[in-house]
C-alpha atoms as a PDB file:
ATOM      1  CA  UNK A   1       0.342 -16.310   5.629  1.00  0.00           C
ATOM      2  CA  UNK A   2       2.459 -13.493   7.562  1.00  0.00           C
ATOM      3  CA  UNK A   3       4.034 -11.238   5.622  1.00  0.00           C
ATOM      4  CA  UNK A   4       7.511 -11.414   5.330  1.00  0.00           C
ATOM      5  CA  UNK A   5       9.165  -7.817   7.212  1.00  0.00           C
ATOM      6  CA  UNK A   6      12.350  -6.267   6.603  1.00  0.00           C
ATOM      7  CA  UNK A   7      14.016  -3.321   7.896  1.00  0.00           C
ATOM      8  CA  UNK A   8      16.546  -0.422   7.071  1.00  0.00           C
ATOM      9  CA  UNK A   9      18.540   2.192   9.262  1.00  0.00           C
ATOM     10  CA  UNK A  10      21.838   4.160   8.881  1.00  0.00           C
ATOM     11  CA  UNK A  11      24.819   2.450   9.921  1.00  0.00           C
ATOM     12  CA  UNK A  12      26.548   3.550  12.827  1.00  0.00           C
ATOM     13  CA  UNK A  13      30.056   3.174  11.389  1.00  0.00           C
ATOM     14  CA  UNK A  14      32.150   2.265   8.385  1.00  0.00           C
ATOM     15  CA  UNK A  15      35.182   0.318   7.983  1.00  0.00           C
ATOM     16  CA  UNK A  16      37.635  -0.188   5.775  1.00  0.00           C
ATOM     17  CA  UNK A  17      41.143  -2.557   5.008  1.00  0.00           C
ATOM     18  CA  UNK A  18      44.153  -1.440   3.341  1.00  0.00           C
ATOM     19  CA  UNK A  19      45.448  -4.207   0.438  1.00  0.00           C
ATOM     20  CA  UNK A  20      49.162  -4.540   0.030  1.00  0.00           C
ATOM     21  CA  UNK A  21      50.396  -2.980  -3.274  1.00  0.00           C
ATOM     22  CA  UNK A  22      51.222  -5.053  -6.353  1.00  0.00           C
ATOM     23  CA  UNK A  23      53.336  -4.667  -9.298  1.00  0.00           C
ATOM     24  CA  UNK A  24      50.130  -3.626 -11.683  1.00  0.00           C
ATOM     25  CA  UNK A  25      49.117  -1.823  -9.184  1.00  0.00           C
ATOM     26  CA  UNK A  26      47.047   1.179 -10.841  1.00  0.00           C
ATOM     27  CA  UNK A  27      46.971   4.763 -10.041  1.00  0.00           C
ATOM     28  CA  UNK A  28      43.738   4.692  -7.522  1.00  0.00           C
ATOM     29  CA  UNK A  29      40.680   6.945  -7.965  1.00  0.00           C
ATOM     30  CA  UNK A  30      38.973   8.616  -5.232  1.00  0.00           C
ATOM     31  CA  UNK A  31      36.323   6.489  -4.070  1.00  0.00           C
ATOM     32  CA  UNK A  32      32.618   7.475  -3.749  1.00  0.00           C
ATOM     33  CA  UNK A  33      30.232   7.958  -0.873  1.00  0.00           C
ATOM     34  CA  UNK A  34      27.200   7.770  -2.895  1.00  0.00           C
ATOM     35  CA  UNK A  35      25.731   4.232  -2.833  1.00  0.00           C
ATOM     36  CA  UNK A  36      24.969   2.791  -6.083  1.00  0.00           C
ATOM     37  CA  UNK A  37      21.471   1.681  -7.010  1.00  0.00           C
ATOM     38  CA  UNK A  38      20.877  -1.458  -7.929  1.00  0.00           C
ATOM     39  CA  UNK A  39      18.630  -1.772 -11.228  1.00  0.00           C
ATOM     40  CA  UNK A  40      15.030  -2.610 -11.372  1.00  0.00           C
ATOM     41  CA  UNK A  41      13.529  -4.992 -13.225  1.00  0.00           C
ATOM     42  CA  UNK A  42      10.891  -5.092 -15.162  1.00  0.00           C
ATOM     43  CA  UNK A  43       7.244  -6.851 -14.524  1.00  0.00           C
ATOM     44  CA  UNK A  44       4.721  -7.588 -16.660  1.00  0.00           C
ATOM     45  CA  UNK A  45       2.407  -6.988 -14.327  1.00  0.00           C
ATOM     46  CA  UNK A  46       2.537  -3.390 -12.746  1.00  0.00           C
ATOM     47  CA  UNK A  47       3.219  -2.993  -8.923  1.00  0.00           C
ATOM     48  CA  UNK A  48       1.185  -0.923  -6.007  1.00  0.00           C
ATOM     49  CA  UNK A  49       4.035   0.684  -3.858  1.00  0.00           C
ATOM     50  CA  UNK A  50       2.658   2.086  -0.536  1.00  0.00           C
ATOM     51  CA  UNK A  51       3.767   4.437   2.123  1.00  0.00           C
ATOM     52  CA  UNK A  52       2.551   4.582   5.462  1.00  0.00           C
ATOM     53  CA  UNK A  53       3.764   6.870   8.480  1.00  0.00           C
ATOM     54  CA  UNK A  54       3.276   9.477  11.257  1.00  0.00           C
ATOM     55  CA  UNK A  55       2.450  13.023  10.429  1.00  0.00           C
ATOM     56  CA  UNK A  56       5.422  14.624   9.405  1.00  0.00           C
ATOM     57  CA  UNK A  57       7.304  10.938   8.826  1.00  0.00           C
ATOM     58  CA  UNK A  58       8.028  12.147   5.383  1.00  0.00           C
ATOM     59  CA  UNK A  59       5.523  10.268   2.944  1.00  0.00           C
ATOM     60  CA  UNK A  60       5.364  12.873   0.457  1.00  0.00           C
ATOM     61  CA  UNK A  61       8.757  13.327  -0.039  1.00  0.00           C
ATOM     62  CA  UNK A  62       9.881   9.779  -0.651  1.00  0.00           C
ATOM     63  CA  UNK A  63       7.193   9.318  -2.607  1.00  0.00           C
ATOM     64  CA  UNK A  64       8.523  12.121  -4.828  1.00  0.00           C
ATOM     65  CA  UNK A  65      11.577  10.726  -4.978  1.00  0.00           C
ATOM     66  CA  UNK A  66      10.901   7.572  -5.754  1.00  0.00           C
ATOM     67  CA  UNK A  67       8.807   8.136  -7.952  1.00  0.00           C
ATOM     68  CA  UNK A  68      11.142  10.060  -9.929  1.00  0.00           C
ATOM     69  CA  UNK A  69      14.288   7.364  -9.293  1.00  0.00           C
ATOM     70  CA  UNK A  70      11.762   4.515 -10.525  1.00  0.00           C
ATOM     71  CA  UNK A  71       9.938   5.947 -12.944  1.00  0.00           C
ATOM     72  CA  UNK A  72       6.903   5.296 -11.244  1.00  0.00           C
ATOM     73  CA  UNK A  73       3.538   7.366 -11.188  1.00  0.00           C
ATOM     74  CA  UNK A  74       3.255   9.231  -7.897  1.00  0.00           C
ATOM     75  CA  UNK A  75      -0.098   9.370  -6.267  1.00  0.00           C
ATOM     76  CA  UNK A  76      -0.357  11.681  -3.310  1.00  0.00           C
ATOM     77  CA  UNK A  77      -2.581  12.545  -0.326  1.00  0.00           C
ATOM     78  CA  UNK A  78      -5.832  14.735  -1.026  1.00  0.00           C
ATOM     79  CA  UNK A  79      -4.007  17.093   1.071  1.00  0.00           C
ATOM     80  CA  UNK A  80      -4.192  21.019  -0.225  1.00  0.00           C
ATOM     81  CA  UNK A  81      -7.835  20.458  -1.903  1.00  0.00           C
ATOM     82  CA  UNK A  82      -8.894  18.693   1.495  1.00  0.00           C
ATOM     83  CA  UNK A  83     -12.177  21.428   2.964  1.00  0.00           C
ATOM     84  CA  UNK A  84     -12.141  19.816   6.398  1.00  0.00           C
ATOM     85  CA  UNK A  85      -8.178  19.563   7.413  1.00  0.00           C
ATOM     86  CA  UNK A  86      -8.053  23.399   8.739  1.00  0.00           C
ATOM     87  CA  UNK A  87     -11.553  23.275  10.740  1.00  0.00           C
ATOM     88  CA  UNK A  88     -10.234  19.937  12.035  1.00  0.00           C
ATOM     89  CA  UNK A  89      -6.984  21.167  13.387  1.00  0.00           C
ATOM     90  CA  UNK A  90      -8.935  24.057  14.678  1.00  0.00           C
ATOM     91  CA  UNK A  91     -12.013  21.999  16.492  1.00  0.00           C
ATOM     92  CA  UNK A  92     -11.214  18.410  15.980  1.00  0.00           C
ATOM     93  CA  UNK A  93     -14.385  17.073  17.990  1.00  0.00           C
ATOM     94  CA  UNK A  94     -16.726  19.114  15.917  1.00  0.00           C
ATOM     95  CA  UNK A  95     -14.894  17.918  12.407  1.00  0.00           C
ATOM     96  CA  UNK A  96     -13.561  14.935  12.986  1.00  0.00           C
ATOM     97  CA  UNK A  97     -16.191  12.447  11.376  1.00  0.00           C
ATOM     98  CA  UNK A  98     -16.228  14.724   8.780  1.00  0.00           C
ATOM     99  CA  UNK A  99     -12.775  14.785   7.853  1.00  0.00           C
ATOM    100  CA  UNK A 100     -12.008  10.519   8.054  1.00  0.00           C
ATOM    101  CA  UNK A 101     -14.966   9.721   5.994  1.00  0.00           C
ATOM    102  CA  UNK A 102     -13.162  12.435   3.373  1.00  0.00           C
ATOM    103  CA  UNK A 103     -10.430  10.683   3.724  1.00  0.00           C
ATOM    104  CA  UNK A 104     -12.214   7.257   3.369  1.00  0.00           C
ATOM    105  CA  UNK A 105     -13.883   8.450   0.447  1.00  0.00           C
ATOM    106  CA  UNK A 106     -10.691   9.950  -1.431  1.00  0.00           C
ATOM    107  CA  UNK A 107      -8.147   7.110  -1.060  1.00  0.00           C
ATOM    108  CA  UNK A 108     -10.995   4.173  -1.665  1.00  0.00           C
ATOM    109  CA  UNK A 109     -11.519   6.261  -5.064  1.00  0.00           C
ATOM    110  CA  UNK A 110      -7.624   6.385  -5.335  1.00  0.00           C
ATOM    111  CA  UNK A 111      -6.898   2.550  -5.256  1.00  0.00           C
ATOM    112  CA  UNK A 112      -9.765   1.996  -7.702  1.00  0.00           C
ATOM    113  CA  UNK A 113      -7.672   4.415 -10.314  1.00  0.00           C
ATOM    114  CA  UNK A 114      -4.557   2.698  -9.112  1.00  0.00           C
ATOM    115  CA  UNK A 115      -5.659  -1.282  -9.782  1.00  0.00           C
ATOM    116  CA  UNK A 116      -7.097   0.299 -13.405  1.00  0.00           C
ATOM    117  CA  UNK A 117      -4.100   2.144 -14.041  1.00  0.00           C
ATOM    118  CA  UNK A 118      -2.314  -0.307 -15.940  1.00  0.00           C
ATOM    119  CA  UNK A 119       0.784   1.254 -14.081  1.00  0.00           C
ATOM    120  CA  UNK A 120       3.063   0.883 -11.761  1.00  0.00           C
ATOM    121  CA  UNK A 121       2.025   3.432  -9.047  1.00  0.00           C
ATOM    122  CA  UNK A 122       3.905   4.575  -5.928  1.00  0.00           C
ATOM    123  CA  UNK A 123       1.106   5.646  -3.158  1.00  0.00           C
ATOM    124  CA  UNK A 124       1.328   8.566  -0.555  1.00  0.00           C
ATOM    125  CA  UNK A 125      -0.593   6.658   2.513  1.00  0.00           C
ATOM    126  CA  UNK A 126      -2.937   3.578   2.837  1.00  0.00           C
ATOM    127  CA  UNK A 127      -6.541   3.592   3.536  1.00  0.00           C
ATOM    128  CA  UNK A 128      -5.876   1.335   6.228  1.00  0.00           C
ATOM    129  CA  UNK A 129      -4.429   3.934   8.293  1.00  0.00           C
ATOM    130  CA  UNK A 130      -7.733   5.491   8.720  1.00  0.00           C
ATOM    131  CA  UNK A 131      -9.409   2.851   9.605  1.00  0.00           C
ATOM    132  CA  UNK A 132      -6.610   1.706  12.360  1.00  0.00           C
ATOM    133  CA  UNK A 133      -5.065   4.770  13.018  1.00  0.00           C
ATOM    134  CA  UNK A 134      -6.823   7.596  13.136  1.00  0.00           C
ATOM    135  CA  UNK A 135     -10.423   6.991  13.610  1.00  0.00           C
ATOM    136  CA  UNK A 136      -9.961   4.708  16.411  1.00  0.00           C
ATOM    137  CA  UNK A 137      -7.249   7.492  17.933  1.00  0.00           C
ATOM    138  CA  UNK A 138      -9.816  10.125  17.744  1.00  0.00           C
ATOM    139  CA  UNK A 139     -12.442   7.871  19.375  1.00  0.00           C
ATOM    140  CA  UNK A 140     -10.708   6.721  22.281  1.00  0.00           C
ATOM    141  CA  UNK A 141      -9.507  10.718  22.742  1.00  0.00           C
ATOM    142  CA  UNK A 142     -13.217  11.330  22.636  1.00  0.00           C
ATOM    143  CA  UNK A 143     -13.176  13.651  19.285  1.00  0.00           C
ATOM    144  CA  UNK A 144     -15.145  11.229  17.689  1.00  0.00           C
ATOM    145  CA  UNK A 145     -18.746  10.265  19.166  1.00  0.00           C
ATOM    146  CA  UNK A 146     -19.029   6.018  19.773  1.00  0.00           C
ATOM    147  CA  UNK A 147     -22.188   6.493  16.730  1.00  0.00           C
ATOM    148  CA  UNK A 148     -19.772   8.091  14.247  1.00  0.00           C
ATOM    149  CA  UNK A 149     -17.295   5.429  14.731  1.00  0.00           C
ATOM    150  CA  UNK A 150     -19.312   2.273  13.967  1.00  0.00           C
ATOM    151  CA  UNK A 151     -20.910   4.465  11.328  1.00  0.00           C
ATOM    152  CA  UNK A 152     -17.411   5.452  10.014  1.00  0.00           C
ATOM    153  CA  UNK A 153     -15.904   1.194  10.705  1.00  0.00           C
ATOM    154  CA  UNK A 154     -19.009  -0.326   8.855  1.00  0.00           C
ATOM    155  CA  UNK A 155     -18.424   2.206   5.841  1.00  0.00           C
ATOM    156  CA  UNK A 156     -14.432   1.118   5.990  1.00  0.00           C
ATOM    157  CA  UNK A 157     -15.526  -3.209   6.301  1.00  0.00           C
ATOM    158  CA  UNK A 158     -17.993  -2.498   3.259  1.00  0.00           C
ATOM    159  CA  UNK A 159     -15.325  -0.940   1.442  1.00  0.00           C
ATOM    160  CA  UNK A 160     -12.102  -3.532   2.393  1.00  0.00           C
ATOM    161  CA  UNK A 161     -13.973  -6.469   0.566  1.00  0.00           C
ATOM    162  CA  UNK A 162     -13.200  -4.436  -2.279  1.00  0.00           C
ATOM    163  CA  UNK A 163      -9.716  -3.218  -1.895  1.00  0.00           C
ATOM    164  CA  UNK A 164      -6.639  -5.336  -2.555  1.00  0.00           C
ATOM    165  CA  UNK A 165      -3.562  -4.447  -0.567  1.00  0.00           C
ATOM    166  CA  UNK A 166      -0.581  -2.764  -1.692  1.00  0.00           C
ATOM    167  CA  UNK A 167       2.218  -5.580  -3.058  1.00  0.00           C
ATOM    168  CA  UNK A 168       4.355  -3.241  -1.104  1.00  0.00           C
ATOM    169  CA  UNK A 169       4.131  -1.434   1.936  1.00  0.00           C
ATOM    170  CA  UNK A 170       6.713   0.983   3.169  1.00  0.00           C
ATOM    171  CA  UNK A 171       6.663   2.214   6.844  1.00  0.00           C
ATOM    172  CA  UNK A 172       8.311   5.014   7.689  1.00  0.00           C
ATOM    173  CA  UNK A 173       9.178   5.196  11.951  1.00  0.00           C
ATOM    174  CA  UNK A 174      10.049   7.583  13.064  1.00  0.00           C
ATOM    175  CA  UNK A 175      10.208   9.158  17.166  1.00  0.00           C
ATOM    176  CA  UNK A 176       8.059  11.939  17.979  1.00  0.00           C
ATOM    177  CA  UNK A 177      10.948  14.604  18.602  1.00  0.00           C
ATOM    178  CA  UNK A 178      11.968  13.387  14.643  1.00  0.00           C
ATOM    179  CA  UNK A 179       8.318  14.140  13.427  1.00  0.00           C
ATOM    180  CA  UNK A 180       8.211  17.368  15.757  1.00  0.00           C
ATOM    181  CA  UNK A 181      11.288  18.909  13.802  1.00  0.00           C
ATOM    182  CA  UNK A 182       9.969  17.541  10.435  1.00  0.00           C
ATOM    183  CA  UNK A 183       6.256  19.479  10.841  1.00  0.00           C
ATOM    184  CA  UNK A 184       8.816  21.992  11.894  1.00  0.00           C
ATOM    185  CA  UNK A 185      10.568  22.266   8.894  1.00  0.00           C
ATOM    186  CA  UNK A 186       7.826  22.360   6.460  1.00  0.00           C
ATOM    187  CA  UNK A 187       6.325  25.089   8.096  1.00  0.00           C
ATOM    188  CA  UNK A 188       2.094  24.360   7.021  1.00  0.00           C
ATOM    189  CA  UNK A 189       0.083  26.462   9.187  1.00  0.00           C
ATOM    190  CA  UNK A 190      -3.268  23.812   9.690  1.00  0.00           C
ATOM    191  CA  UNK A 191      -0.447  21.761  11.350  1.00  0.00           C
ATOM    192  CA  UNK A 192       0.756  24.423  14.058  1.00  0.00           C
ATOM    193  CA  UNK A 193      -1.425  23.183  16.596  1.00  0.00           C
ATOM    194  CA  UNK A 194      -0.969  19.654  16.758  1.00  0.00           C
ATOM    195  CA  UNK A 195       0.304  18.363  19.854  1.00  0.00           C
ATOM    196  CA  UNK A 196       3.140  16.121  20.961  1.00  0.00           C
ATOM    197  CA  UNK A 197       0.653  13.920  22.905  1.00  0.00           C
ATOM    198  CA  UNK A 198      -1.216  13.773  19.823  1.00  0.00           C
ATOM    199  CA  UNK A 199       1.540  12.621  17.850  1.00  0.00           C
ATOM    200  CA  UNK A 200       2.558   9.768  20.537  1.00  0.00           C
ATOM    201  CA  UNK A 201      -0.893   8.388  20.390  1.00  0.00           C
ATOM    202  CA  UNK A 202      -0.617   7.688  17.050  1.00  0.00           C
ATOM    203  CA  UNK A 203       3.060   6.591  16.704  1.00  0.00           C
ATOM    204  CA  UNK A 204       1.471   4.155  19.296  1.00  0.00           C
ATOM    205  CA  UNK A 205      -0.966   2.789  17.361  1.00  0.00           C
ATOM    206  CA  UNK A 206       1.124   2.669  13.947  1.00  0.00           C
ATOM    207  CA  UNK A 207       3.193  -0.067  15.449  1.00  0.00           C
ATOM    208  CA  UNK A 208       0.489  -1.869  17.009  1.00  0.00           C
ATOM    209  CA  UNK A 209      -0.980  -1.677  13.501  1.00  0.00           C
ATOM    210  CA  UNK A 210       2.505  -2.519  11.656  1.00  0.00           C
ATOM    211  CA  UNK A 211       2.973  -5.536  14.439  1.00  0.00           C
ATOM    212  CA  UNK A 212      -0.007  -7.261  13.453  1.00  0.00           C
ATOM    213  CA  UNK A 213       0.213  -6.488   9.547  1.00  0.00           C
ATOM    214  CA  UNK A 214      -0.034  -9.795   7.543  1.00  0.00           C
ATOM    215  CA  UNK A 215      -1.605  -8.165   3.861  1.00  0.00           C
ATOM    216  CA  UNK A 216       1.567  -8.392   1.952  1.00  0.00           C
ATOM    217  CA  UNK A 217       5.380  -7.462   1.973  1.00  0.00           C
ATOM    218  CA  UNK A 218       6.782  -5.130   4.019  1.00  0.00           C
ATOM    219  CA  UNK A 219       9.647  -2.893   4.782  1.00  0.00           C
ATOM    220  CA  UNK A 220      10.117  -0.590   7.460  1.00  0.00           C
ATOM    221  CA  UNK A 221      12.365   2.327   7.381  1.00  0.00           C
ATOM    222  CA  UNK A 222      13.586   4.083  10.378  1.00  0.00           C
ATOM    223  CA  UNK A 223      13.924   7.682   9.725  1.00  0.00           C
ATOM    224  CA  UNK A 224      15.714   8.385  13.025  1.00  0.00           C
ATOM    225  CA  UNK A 225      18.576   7.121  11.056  1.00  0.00           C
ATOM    226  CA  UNK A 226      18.305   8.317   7.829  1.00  0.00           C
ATOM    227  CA  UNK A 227      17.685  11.617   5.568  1.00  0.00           C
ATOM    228  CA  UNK A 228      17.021  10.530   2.614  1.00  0.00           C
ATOM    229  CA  UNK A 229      15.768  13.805   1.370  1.00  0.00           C
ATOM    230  CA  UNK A 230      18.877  15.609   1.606  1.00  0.00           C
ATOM    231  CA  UNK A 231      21.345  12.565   1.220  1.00  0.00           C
ATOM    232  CA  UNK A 232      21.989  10.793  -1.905  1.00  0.00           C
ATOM    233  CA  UNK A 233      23.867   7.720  -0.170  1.00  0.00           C
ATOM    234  CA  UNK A 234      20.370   7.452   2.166  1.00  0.00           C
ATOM    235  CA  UNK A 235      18.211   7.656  -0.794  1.00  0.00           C
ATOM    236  CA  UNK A 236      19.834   4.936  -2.324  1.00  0.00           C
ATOM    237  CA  UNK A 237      20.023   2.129   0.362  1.00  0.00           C
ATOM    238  CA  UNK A 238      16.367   2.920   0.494  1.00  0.00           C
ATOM    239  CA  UNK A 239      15.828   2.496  -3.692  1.00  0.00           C
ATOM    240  CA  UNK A 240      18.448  -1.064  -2.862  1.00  0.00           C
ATOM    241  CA  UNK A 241      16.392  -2.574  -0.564  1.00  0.00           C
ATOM    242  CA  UNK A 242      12.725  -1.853  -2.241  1.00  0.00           C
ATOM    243  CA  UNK A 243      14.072  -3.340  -5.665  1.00  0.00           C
ATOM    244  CA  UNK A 244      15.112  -5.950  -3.147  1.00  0.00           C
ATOM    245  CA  UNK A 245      11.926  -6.963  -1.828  1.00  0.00           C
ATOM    246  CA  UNK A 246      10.053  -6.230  -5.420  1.00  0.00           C
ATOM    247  CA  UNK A 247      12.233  -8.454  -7.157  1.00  0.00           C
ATOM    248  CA  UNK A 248      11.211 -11.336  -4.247  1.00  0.00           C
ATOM    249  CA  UNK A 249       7.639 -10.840  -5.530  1.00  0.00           C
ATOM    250  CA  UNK A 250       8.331 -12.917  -8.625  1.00  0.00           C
END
């Protein structure tokens, strides 16, 4: 069965109506730009809260917050321990193998602690996105030999009959001069030398990828629009519509 898709981005403009006065008419209060969140309920059963996104989309951060708005248990990308990502960067042909089937290996490890958890877990990127995004990107670049790849794909179809999909997936979209300013901002020197072209191949392939997904709910999230790391009001339309969409899981 498709999954059922829904998506959130800044509106463009507010409006508002004036009400005549009454007699018990009270002194007002000044009204508030933060938007309120609406309150979670609570499962029995614990939930598997995804992220996917672009390099520099902003994964980590909503993850944080979330994770601290919902009480959830964050569970990030092996990124700082990772012994590959700087050679990649440097000499992705040479590396590149090497680095997805790290990747393969630390987030198949990942959802096995997640499912035994016992917890409701919030997840910084999908093992999926290897497998559609960035293996198959580095292939058709030619940074990945043709013997890797169906090396690397069996590995991933092995793996897949054992993974269950997240019971949410968040996807972050965002344009490629968004993501450019973002890597920007956060200043990590392995990331210096990625390219724009780069970046537009796999923004490409994300929403060929996000088109076709039919594992479970989804919401997408265009980043263009918001900034939900600096902005309360942001952060909580985003918090609104997830306990939205979890509370149409039961």
């Amino acid at each position: 069965m498709a999954s059922k898709s829904s998506t959130i981005r800044k509106s463009e403009s507010k409006t508002s109506s004036k009400t005549p006065a009454t007699k018990a008419a009270t002194k007002s209060s000044p009204s508030k730009t933060t938007e309120k969140y609406a309150p979670t309920k609570k499962h029995l059963s614990p939930l598997h809260i995804a992220i996917a996104g672009n390099i520099g989309a902003g994964k980590t951060t909503l993850t944080s917050l979330l994770a601290k708005n919902m009480k959830w248990e964050p569970h990030y990308e092996d990124v700082d321990d990772n012994p590959y990502l700087n050679d990649f960067y440097e000499d992705m042909q040479r590396w590149s193998f090497n680095l997805q089937i790290f990747f393969l290996n630390s987030r198949f490890e990942q959802i096995t602690r997640i499912r035994q958890s016992g917890k409701t877990i919030i997840q910084d990127r999908t093992i999926y996105e290897d497998a559609h995004i960035f293996a198959p990107n580095l292939h058709s670049m030619g940074l990945m030999t043709t013997r890797d790849f169906n090396n690397y794909q069996d590995l991933f179809n092995l793996m897949n009959k054992f993974v269950s999909p997240p019971d949410l997936l968040i996807y972050l979209r965002g344009s490629v001069p968004t993501l450019v300013n973002q890597i920007a901002k956060r200043g990590r020197d392995y990331e210096n030398s990625i390219r724009i072209d780069y970046l537009k191949r796999l923004n490409e392939r994300y929403e060929a990828w996000i088109s076709t997904y039919e594992q479970g709910k989804l919401l997408i999230i265009d980043i263009d629009d918001l900034n939900f790391a600096d902005n309360p009001e942001d952060l909580g339309k985003i918090v609104n519509k997830i306990n939205a969409e979890i509370n149409g899981l039961f």
